[in-house]
Protein backbone atom coordinates (compact mmCIF):
# COMPACT_ATOMS: atom_id res chain seq x y z
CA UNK A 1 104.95 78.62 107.19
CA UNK A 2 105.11 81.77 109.56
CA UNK A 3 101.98 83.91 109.61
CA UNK A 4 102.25 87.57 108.81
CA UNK A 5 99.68 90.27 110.27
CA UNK A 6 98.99 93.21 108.30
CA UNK A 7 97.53 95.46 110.95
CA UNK A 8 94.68 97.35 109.45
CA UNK A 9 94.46 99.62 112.61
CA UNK A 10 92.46 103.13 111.67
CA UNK A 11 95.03 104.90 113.99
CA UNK A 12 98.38 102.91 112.58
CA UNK A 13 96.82 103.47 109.15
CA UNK A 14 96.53 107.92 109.81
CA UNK A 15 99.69 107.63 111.45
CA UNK A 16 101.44 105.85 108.16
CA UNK A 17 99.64 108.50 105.75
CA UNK A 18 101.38 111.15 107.16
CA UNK A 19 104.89 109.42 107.44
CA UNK A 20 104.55 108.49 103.69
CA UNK A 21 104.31 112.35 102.97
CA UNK A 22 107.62 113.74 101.70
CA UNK A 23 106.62 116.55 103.26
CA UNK A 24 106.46 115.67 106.68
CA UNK A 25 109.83 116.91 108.90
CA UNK A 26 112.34 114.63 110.33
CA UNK A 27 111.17 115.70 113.97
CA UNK A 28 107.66 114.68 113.22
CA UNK A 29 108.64 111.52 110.83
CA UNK A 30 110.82 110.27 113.74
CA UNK A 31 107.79 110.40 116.44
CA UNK A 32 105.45 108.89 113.79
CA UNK A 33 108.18 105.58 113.83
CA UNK A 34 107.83 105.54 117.45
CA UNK A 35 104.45 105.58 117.57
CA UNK A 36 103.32 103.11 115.07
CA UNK A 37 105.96 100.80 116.69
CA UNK A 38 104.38 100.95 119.91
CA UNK A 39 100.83 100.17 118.31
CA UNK A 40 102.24 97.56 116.52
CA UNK A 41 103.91 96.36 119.24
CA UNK A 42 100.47 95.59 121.00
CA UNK A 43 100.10 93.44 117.92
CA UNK A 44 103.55 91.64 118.45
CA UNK A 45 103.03 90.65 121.82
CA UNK A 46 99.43 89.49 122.31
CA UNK A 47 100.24 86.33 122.61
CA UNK A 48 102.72 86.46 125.63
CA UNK A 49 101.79 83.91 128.21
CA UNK A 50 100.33 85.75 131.47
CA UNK A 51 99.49 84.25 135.06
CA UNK A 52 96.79 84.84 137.72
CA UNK A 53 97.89 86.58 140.61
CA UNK A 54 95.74 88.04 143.82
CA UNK A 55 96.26 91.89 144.85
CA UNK A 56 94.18 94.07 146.93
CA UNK A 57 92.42 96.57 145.43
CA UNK A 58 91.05 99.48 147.58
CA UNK A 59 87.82 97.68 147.75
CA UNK A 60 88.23 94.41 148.35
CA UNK A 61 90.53 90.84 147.13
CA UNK A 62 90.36 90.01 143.30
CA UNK A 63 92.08 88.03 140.92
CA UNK A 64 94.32 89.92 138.10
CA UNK A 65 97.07 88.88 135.47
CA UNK A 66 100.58 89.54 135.20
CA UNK A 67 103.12 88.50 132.55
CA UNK A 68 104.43 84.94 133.31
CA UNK A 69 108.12 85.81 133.58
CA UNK A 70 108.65 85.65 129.82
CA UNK A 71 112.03 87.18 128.80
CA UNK A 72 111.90 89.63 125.82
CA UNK A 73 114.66 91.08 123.39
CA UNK A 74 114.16 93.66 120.95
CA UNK A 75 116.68 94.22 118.53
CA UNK A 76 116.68 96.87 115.77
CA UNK A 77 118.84 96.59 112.23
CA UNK A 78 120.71 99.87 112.22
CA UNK A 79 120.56 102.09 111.54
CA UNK A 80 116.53 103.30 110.76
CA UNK A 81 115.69 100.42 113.37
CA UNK A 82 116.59 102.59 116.70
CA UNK A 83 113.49 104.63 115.46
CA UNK A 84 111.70 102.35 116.32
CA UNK A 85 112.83 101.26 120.12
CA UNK A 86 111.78 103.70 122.59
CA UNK A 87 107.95 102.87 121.00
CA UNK A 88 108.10 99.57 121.85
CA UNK A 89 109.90 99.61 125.26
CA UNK A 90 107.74 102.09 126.24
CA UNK A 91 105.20 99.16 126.56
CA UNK A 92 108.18 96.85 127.98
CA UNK A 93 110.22 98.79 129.57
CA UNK A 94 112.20 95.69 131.19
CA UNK A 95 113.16 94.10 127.94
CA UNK A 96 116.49 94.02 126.88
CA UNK A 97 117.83 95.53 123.37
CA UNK A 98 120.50 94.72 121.09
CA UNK A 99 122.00 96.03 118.14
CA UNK A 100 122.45 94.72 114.07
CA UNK A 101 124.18 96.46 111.94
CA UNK A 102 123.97 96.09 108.46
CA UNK A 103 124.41 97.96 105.24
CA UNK A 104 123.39 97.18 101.74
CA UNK A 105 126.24 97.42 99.04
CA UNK A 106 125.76 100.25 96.45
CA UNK A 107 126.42 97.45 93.53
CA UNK A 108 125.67 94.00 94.41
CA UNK A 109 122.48 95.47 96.94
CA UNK A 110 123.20 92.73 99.21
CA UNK A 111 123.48 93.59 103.10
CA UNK A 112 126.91 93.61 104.48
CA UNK A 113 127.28 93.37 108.15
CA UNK A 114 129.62 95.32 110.15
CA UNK A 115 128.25 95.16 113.94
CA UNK A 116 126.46 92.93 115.86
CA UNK A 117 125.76 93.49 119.94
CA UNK A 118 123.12 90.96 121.57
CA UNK A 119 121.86 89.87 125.21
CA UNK A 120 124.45 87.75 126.93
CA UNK A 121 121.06 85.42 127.18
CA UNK A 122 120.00 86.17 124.52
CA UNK A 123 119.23 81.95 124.45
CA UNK A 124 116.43 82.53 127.39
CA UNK A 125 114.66 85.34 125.79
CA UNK A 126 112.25 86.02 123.07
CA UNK A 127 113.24 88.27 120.01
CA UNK A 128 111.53 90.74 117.81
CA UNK A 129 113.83 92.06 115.23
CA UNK A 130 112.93 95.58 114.36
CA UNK A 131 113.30 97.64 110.56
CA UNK A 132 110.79 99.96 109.19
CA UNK A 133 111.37 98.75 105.83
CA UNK A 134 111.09 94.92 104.64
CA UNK A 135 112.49 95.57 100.94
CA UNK A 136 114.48 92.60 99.57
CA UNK A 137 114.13 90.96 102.52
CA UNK A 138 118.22 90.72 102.61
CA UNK A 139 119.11 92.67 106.19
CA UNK A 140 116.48 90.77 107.74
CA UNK A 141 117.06 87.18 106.90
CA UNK A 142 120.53 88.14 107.78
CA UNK A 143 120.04 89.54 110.97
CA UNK A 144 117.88 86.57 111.42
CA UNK A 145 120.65 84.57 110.86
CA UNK A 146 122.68 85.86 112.88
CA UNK A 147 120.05 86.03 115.97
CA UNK A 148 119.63 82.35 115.44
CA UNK A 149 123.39 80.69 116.03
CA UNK A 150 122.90 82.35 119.59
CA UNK A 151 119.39 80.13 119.70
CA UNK A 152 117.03 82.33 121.35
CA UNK A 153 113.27 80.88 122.39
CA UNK A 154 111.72 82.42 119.55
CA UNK A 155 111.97 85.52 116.73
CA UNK A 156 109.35 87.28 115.70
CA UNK A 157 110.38 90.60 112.84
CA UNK A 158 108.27 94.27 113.41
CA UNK A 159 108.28 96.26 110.23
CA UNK A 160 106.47 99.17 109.02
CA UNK A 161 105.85 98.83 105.52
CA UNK A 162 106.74 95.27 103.29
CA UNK A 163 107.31 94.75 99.80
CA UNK A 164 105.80 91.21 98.87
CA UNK A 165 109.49 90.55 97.60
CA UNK A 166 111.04 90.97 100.67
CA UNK A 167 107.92 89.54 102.23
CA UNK A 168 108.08 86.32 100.04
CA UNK A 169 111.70 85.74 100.49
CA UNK A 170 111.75 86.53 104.63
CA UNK A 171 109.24 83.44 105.12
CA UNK A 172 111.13 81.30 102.57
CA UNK A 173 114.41 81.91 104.48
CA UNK A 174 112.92 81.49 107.94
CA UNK A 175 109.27 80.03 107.86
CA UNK A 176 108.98 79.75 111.67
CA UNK A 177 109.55 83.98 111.87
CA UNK A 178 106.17 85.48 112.10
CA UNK A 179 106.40 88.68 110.61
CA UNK A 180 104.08 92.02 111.55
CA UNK A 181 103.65 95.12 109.28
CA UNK A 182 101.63 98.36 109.04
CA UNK A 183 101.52 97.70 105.22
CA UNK A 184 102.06 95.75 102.47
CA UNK A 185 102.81 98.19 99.12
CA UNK A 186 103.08 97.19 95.75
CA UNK A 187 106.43 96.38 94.71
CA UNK A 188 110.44 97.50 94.06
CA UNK A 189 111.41 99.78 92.30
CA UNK A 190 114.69 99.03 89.91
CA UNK A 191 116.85 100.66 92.47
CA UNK A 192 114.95 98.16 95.29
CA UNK A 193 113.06 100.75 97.02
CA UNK A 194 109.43 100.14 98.18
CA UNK A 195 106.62 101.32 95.70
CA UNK A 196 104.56 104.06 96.94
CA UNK A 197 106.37 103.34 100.32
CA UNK A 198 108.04 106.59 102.09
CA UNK A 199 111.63 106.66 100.61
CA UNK A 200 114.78 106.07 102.74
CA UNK A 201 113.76 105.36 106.67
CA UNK A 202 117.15 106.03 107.91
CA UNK A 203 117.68 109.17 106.23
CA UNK A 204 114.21 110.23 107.44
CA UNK A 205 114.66 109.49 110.89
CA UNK A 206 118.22 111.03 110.89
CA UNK A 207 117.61 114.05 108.37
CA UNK A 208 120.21 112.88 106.47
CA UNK A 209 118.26 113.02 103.06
């Protein structure tokens, strides 16, 4: 079963008050996604492989670490997952990104898919799928899905804020996806939004409420 980190940061944790606020602007809302991605993103990644190397410091020879060579991907479900992009390549600026789109279905609520963009190797690199909001779970598992028939190294899924249904039925679909989140809330609602959660991501992001 994949493991799933709740990150319990005191700064991530400020940060997510404040974007939960209905009163908080679009502007500041949008920088708030950014910046809990790249925290998060520290999270994500602390288990990439690194290698000793010797530099030259002004004062004398040491030994350091750099990253050994490993090939990332980040790709965000459109649309309320490009928030969350220039956070984390700020901290890998060399990775490459590609794009999901899906949208869920005003009646059935199930995601429908209507673009999908990826790394020509995508196959060499490792993937961390990227969507504020882990809800029903449905536009993950199927970007998941997706991500998979091109048979990357590994997948890994960044959210912001989880239901445990979405939660619960992410790992069922794909137990080898370890999943990070700033916070697990306390349920759907009958319309499937997250319970206290912040309301529509994309909309917030975009000031299209």
């Amino acid at each position: 079963m994949s493991t799933v980190t709740i990150t319990n940061h005191p700064l991530i944790q400020h940060k997510l008050s404040i974007l939960r606020d209905k009163n908080t602007s679009s502007k500041d809302f949008r920088s708030l996604v950014s910046e809990i991605a790249t925290l998060e993103c520290y999270e994500a990644t602390r288990d990439l492989p690194v290698q000793e190397v010797e530099i030259e410091t002004p004062i004398c020879k040491c030994v350091a670490h750099n990253l050994e060579g490993k090939k990332l991907a980040f790709v965000p479900i459109l649309r309320a997952g490009l928030g969350m992009v220039d956070g984390v390549l700020s901290l890998v600026p060399s990775a490459r990104v590609g794009h999901i789109g899906l949208y869920r279905d005003p009646e059935t609520l199930k995601p429908v898919e209507y673009y999908c963009k990826l790394p020509v190797d995508i196959s060499e690199r490792d993937v961390i799928v990227l969507d504020p909001m882990l809800a029903t779970g449905g536009s993950a598992i199927d970007a998941i899905s997706l991500i998979k028939e091109r048979n990357p190294k590994s997948i890994k899924f960044m959210g912001i804020i989880a239901a445990p249904e979405g939660l619960a039925a992410l790992q069922k679909a794909h137990p080898d996806v370890d999943i990070y989140c700033a916070a697990l809330d306390e349920k759907l609602n009958e319309h499937c939004y997250i319970v206290p959660g912040l309301g529509d991501a994309g909309d917030r992001i975009f000031g299209t409420k």
